[in-house]
Each structure stands twice: as C-alpha cells, then as structure tokens.
Protein backbone atom coordinates (compact mmCIF):
# COMPACT_ATOMS: atom_id res chain seq x y z
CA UNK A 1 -7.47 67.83 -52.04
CA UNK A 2 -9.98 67.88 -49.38
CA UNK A 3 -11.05 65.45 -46.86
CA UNK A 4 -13.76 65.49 -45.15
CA UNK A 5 -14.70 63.22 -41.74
CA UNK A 6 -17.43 63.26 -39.40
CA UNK A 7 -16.74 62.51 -35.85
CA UNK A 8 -20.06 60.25 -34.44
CA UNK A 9 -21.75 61.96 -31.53
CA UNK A 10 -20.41 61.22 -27.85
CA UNK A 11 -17.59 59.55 -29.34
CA UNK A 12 -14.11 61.40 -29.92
CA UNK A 13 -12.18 60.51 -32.36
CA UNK A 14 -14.62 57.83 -33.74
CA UNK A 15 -15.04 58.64 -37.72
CA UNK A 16 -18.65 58.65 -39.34
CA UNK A 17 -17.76 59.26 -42.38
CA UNK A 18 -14.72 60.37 -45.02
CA UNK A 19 -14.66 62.69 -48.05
CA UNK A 20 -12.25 63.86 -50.16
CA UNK A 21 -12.38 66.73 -52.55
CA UNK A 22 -9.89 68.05 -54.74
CA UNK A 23 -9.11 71.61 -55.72
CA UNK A 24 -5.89 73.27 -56.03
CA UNK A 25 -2.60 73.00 -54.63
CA UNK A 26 -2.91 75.57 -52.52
CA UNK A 27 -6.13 76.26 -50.71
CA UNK A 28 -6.93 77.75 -47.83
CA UNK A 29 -10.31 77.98 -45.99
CA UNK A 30 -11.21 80.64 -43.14
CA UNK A 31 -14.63 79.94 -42.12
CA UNK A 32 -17.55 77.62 -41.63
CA UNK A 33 -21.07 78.05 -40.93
CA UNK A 34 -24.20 75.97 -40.48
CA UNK A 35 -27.13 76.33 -43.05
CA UNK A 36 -31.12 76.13 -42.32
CA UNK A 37 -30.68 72.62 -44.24
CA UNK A 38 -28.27 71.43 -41.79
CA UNK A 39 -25.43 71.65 -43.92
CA UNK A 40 -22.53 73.76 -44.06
CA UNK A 41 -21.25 76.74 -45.71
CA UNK A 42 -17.40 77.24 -46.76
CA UNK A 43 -15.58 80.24 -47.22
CA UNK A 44 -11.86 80.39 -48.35
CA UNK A 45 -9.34 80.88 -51.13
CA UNK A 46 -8.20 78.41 -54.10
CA UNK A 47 -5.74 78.96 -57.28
CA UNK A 48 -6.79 77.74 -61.11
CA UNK A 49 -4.12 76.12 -63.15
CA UNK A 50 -2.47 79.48 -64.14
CA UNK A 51 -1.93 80.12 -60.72
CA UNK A 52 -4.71 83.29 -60.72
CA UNK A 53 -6.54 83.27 -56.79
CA UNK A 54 -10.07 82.79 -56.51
CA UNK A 55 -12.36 83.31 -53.69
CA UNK A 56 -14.12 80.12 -53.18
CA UNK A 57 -17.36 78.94 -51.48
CA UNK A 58 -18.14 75.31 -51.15
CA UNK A 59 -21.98 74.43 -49.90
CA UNK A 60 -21.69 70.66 -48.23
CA UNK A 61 -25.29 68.84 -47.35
CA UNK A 62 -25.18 66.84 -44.16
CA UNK A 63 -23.38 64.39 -44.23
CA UNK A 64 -20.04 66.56 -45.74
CA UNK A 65 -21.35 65.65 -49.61
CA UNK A 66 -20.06 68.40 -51.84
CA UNK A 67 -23.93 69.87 -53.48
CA UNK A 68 -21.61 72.76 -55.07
CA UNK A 69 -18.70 75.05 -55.40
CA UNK A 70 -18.59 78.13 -56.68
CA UNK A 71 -14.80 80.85 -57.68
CA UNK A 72 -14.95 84.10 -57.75
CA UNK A 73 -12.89 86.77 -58.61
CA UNK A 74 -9.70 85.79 -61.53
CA UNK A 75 -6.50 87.60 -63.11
CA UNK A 76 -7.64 91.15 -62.79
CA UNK A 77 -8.90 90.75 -59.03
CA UNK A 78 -7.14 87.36 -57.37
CA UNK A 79 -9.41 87.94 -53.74
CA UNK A 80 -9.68 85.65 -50.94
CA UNK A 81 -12.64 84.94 -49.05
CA UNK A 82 -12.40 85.44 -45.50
CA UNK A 83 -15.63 85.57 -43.94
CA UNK A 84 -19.37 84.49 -44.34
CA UNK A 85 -22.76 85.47 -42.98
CA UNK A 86 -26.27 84.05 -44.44
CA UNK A 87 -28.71 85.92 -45.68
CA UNK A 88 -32.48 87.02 -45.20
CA UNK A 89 -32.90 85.97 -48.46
CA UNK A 90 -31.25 82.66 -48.35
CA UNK A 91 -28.11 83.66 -49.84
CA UNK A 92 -24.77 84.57 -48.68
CA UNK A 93 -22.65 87.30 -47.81
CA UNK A 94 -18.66 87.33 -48.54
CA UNK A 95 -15.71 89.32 -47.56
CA UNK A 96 -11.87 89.08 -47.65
CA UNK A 97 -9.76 90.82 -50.09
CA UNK A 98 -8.93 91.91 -53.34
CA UNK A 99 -5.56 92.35 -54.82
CA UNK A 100 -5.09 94.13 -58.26
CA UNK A 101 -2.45 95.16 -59.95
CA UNK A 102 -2.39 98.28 -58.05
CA UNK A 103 -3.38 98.06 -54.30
CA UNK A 104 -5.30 95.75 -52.28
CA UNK A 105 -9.01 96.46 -51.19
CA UNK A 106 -11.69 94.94 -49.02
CA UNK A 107 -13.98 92.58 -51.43
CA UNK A 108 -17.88 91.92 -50.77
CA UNK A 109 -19.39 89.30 -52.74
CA UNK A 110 -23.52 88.82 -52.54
CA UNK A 111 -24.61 85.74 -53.74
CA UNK A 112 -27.73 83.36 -53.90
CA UNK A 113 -28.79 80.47 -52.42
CA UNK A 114 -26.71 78.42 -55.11
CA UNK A 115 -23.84 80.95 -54.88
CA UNK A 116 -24.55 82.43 -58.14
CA UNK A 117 -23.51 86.01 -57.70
CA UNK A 118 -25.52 88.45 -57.15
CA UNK A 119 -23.29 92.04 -56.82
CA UNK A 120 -19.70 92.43 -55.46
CA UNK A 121 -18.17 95.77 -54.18
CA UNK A 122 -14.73 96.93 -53.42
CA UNK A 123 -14.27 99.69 -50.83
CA UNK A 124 -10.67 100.94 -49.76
CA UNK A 125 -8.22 103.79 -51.07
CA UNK A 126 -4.91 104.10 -52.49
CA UNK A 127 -3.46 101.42 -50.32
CA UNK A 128 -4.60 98.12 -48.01
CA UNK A 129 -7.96 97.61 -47.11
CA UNK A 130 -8.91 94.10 -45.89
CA UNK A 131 -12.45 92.68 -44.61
CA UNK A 132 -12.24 89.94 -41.71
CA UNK A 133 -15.53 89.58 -41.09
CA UNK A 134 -19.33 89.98 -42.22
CA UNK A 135 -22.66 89.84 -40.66
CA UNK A 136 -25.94 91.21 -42.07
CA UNK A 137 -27.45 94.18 -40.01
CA UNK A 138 -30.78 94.27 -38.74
CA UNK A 139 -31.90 96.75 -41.38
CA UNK A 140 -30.71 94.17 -44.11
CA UNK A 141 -27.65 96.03 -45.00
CA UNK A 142 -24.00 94.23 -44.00
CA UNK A 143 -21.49 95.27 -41.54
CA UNK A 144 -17.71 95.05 -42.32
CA UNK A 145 -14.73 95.01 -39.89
CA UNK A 146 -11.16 94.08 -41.08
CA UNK A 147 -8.40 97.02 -40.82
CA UNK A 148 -6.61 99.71 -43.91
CA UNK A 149 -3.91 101.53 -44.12
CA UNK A 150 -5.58 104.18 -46.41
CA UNK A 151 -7.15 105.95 -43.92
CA UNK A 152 -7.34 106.73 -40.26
CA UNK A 153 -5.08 107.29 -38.15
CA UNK A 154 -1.76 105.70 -38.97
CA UNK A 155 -0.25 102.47 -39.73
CA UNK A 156 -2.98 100.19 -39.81
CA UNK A 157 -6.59 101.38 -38.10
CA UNK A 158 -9.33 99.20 -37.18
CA UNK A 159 -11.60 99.67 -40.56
CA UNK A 160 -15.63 99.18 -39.97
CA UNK A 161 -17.65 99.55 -43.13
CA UNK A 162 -21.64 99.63 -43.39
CA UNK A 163 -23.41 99.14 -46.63
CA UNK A 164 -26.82 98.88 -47.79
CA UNK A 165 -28.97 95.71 -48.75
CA UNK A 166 -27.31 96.39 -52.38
CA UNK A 167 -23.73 96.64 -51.02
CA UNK A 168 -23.43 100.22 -51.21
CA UNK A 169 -21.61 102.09 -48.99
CA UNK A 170 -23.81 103.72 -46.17
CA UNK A 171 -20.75 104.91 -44.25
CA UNK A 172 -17.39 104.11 -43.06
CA UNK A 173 -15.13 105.09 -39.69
CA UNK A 174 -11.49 103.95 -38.79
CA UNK A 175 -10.42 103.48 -34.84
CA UNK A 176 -7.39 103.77 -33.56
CA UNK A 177 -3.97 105.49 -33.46
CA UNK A 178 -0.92 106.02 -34.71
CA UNK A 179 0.57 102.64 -34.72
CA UNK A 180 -1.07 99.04 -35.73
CA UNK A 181 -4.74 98.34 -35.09
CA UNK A 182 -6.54 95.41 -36.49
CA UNK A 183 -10.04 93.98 -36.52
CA UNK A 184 -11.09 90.50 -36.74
CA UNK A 185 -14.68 89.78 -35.23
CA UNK A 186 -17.94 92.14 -35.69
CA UNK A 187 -21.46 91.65 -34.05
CA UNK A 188 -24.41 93.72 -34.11
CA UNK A 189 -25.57 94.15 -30.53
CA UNK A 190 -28.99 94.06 -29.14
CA UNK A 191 -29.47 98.33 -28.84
CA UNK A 192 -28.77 97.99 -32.54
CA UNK A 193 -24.82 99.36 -32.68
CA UNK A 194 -21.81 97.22 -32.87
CA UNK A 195 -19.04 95.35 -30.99
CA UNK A 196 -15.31 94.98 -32.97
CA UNK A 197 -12.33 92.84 -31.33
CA UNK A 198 -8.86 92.83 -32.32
CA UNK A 199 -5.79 94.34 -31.72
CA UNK A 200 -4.27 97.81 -31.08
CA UNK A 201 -0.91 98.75 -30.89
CA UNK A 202 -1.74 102.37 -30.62
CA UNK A 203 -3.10 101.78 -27.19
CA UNK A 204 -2.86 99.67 -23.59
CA UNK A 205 -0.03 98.29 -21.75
CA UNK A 206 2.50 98.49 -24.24
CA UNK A 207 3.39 96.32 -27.38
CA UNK A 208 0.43 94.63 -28.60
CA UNK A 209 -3.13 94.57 -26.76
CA UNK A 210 -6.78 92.96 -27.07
CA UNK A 211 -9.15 95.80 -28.41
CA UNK A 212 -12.61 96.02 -27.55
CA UNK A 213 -14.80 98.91 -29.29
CA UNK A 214 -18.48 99.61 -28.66
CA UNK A 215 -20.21 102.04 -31.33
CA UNK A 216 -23.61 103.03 -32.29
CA UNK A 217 -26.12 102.15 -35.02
CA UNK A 218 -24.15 105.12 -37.21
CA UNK A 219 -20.42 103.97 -36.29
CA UNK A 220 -20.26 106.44 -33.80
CA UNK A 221 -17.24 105.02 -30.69
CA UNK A 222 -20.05 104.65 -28.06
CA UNK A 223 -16.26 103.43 -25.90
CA UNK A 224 -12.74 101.44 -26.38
CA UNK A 225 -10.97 99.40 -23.95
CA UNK A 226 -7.98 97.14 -23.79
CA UNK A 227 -6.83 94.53 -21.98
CA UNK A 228 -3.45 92.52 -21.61
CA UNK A 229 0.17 93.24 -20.32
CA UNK A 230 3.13 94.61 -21.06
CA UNK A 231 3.84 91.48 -23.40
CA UNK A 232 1.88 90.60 -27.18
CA UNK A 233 -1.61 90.24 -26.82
CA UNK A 234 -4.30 90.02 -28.75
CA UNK A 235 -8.22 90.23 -29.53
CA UNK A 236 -9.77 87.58 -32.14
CA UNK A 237 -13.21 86.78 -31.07
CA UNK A 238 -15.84 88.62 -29.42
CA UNK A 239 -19.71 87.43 -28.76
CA UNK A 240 -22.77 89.47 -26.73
CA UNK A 241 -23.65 87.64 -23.66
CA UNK A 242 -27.01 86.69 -22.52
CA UNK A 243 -26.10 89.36 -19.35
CA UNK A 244 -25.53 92.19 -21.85
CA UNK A 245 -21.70 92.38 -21.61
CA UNK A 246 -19.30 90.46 -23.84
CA UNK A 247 -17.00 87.37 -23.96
CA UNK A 248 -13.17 87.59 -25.75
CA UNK A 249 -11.48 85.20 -27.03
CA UNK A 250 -7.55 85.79 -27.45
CA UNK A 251 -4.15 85.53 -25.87
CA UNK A 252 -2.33 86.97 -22.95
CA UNK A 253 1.10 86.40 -21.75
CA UNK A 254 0.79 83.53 -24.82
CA UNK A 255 -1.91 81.73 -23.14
CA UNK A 256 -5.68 80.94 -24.38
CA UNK A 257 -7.39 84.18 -23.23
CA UNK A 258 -11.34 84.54 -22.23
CA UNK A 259 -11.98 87.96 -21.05
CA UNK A 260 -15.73 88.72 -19.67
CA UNK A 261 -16.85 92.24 -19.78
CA UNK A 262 -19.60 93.85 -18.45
CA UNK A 263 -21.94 95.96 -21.24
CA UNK A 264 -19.67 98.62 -20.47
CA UNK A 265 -16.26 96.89 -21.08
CA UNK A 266 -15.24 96.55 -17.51
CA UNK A 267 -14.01 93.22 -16.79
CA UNK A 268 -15.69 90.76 -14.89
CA UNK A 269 -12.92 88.21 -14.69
CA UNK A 270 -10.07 87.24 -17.27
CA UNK A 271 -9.29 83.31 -17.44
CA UNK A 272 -5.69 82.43 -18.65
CA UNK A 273 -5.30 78.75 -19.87
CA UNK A 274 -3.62 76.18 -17.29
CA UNK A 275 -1.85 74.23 -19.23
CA UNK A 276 1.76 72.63 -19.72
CA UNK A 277 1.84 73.92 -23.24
CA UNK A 278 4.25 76.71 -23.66
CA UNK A 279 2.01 78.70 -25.93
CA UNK A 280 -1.47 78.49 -27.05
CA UNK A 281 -3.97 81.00 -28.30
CA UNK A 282 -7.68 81.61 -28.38
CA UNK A 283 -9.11 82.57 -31.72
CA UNK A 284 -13.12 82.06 -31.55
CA UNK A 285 -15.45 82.19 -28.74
CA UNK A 286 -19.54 81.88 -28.18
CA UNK A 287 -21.52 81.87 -25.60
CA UNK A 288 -24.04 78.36 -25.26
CA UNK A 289 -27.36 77.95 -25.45
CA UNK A 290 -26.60 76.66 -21.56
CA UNK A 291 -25.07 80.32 -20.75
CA UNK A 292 -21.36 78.37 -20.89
CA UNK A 293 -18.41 79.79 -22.97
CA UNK A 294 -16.73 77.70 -25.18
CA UNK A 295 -13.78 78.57 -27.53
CA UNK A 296 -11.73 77.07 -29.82
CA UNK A 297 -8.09 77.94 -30.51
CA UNK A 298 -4.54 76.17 -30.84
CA UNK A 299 -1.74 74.62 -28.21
CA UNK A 300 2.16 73.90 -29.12
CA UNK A 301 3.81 71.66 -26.93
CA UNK A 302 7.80 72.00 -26.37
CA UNK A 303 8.79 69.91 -29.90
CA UNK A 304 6.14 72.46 -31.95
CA UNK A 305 3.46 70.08 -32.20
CA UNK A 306 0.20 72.38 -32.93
CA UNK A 307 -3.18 71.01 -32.15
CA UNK A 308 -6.45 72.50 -32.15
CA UNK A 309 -7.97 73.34 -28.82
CA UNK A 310 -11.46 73.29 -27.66
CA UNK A 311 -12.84 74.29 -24.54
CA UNK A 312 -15.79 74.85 -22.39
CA UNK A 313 -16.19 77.25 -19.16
CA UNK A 314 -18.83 77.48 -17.14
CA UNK A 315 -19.68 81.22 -16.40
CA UNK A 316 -20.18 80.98 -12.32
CA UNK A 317 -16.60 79.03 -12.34
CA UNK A 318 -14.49 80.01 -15.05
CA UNK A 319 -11.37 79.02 -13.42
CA UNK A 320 -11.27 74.98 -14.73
CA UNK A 321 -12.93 74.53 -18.22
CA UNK A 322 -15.65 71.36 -18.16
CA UNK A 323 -13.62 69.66 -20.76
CA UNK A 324 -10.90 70.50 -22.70
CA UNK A 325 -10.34 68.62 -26.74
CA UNK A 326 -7.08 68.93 -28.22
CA UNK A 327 -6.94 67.64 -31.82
CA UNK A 328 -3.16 67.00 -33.33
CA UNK A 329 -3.00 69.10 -36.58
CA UNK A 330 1.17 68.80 -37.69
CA UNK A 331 4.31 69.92 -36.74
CA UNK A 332 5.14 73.51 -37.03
CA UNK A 333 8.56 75.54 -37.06
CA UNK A 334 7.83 78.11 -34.31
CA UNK A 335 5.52 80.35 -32.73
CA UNK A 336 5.38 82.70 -35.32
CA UNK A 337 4.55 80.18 -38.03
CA UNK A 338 1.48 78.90 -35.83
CA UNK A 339 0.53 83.07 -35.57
CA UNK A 340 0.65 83.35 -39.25
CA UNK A 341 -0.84 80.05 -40.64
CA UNK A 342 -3.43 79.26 -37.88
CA UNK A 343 -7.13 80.19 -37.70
CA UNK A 344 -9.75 78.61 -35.86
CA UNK A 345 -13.23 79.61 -36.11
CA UNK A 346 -16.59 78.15 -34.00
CA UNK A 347 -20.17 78.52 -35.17
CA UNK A 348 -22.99 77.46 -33.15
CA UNK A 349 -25.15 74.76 -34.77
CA UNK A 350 -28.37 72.76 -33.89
CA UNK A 351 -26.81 70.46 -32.76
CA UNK A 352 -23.96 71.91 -31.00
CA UNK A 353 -21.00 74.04 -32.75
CA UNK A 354 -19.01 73.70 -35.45
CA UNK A 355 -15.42 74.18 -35.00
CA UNK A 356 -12.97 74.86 -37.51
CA UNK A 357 -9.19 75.04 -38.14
CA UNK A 358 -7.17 75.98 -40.72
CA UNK A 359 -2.95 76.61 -41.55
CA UNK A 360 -1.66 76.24 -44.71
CA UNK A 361 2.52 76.16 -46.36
CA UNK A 362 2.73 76.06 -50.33
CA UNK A 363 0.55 72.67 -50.78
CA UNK A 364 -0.78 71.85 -47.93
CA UNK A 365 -3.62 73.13 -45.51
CA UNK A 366 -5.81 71.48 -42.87
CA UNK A 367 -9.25 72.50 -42.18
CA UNK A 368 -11.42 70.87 -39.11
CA UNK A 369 -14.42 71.33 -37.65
CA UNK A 370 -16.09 69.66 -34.94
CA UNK A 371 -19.96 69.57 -33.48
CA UNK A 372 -20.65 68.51 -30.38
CA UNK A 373 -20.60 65.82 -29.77
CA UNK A 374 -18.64 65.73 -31.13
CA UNK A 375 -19.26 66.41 -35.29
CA UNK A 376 -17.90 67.33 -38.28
CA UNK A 377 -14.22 67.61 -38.93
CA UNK A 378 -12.82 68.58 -42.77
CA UNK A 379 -9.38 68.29 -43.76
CA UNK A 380 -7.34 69.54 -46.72
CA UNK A 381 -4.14 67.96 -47.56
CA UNK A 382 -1.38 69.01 -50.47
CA UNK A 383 -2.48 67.68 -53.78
CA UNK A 384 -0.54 64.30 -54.80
C-alpha cells in the first residue's frame, strides 16, 4: 500500500497530512511531477493478482487525495513506466519499457488529461531497448533517451529517440562505443537541440564515467565529454543553466557529484560532497528560480543506513551547500543494493520542488517527495 504525508511548510519533519493507498505487492514508482492544478503526477510500475506488470500512473490533487489511477500494458506486454512529461494538450507523456515474450523494447504511452490512452508505440530491435526519460519537444513531438543493445555501437549505447506529435518515429541515433553506455536524463536546450547525461564505459578515465552529450535539433553529436576518475562514476541528472552551460548531478569517487559546465562542456568547477558518509550519490539536479543548484540523492552511513539527501548550492560558492536534509529511508545490505534499488528524482514546483525517492525488495518500496518547505512526502510500504 501507499502512504502518503505532507510535510507543513518551514517545518521538517512536521506531518500535514497522511494517506494510504493500496495497490499491489510489489510496486515501484520512478517519477513525480507537478500539474497546472497543483497536484501531482505519478509514474511507476504495479502487478495485478496474476502477477502480469502494469505501467501505472496515479494523478493526486493537492493535498495527496488519489482523483485517479490508471494500468497499462498486461500479459502480452508487462512494461514499466519510468518517466513522465505533461503535455500541450493537457495530457501526459510515458516511457519505460516493455517486455514480451521475445525481447524487451522502449514503451511510449500518450494519454489524456484523465489518463485515458491515447496511442502507445514500441521502438527497439531484436534485443533491449529501454526509455529513461521523456520530455515533449518544442515542435510538439517527444524526445526519448534511455540506452539498447540492438543497435550502435556495442554493449549497451546511449539510445535517443525523436517522434512526432502522434508518436511516430521521426528519427533515432545511438552514442557511444564499444563497451556500456547508458542514458538517464534528456532536455531540450534553448538553440532547440538536446542535452543527454549518463554513463559511458566506452570512454574517460577508465571504468565507469559521467557522460555529457550535446546534439542538434536532428540528433546530430554537436560534442561529448566525460568527467570522473579512474574509479565508478556516473551521470544521472543534467539541467540547462540560466548562463547557458549545464549542471550534473552524479557520483565521483562515491560521493554526491555536481559538475558545472560551461555551454561547451568545459567545467567550471566540480563539487564532491563533504560528508562522513562513506558513500552517497547524486541522482537529480535543477537549477532555482534564485540561480542556486539543488539536488537530491542518497547517503549510507557505516551500518548501511540509506537516507535520502537533499541539498542546495549556491552558484558563486559551491563549496558548502546552504542546507543539507537527510531523510532515513531503511536499512540496506550494501552499496550495490542502494545502486540497484534507489532513485531519486526532483521537479520544480510553484511552490518549491518536489523531491522524490524510491527502492523497492519483493513487497516493499518507499517513495518520498518533498517541497520546499518543506512539502510533500509519499511512501509505499509491503502490503499486510
């Protein structure tokens, strides 16, 4: 079931309100986004009885009251919803996954303003395809990043997919080499071509680095940088700034990671967390209507206690964050289980932002999100 609280502004930890909503026993929700009526949009994954998976949205009114829910997908397609945009129209925009009998491909759903769908489209080839994330193009079309293993280069490659208004394929490019390169943020940028951040393992220092690619209006690798050491590191978030350049959110050296770039993807300055944690990771980042950063991303401590972490930097002194929120979510295993059941995700609101965090096991997952200040926090817990 679901719970839902709301955290009263300029108070932490003091609870407005509590909801509860039940779906499945195993749910799992990726990302959360304000609507022009002040409430909030849901995008995840749930199970039916017979254990089929269903992409899920959930539409919430102000004050966290379920208005409706909508599944999509069943037996023959079992997709999960991964990320959300809103429409021109007043609708909304899906993408994850799909996962037939056969292979797995990247899933759009279109849907209305009640979340009665509209059109969905698969796009992929013989083998995996996923979508991370969605936003609708200035032209009214939808861009796609996520990664596939179908085509490009090798291994995984960084997968960015255009479409039309109608969901059909405009064009499609893959970036990156012959090892693993992943795709988890998109963002039109203001000369009308795109920014992607992930991962590459095809490129950089060695092991794993944060990717940064810059293309034009047709797809076209304007430029590519990385960024990290000779260690794991990795690219989850990236935003335009007000300045033209860009601001990363991710991990180096197993820290909470903001890189700022010029518009050219030469760094301005790189802030590494301070912190007594041993490991902590940056997963979302925006830039504030004040010209601050603020991201949102998770902190173990030394017994693998996992908490969600929120931040704010101010751009002229990036070196100590303004505050600094850390939100106990559970106890985890190691590391590796944080990597692999974690995600945090922050949305800008009226208000202030939304900030959201989700892991899940078999029965259990935990969803939060916070405005400031400080707002709206939703929780899932296993079904009893």
């Amino acid at each position: 079931m679901i719970t839902l609280s709301l955290v009263l502004p300029g108070l932490l930890h003091s609870w407005g309100w509590e909801k509860i909503y039940s779906l499945s026993s195993w749910d799992q929700a990726y990302e959360i986004k304000q609507t022009p009526d002040g409430g909030y949009i849901v995008v995840g994954q749930t199970y039916d009885a017979s254990y089929y998976m269903y992409a899920i949205l959930i539409k919430l009114g102000v004050n966290g009251n379920e208005e409706w829910k909508k599944m999509y997908g069943g037996p023959d397609i079992n997709p999960f919803g991964m990320g959300v945009d809103l429409t021109s129209d007043g609708g909304y925009i899906v993408t994850g996954m799909k996962m037939p009998s056969t292979d797995v491909d990247v899933y759009l759903i279109k849907t209305d303003s009640s979340g009665n769908t509209n059109w969905t489209k698969g796009f992929g080839g013989s083998s995996g395809d996923v979508g991370y994330s969605v936003k609708q193009s200035s032209d009214g079309g939808f861009i796609i990043a996520g990664y596939t293993s179908s085509y490009g280069a090798g291994g995984w490659d960084v997968y960015l997919i255009k479409t039309t208004s109608s969901g059909n394929m405009s064009w499609y490019k893959t970036y990156g080499g012959a090892d693993e390169d992943r795709a988890f943020s998109v963002q039109q940028t203001l000369d009308g071509g795109y920014i992607i951040a992930g991962f590459t393992k095809s490129y950089g220092a060695g092991n794993y680095d944060v990717y940064l690619i810059k293309t034009d209006s047709s797809g076209n690798m304007s430029w590519y940088k990385t960024y990290g050491r000779a260690a794991a590191d990795y690219g989850y978030s990236v935003d335009q700034t007000s300045d033209g350049g860009y601001i990363i959110s991710g991990t180096i050296n197993d820290r909470v990671t903001l890189i700022k770039t010029d518009s050219s993807g030469n760094t301005n300055w790189t802030k590494l967390l301070n912190t007594t944690y041993p490991s902590s990771c940056g997963q979302s980042v925006q830039q504030t209507l004040e010209n601050d950063y603020i991201t949102a991303g998770y902190v173990i401590d030394a017994s693998f206690n996992c908490y969600i972490h929120i931040a704010k930097y101010d751009p002229l002194n990036p070196g100590v964050p303004d505050y600094v929120f850390d939100i106990k979510t559970r106890n985890i295993k190691d590391r590796q289980e944080a990597d692999q059941f974690s995600w945090t995700n922050i949305t800008f609101q009226s208000q202030g932002w939304i900030v959201s965090d989700q892991y899940y096991e078999i029965n259990y997952l935990n969803f939060h999100s916070v405005n400031t200040g400080w707002g709206l926090q939703i929780h899932t817990h296993n079904k009893d």
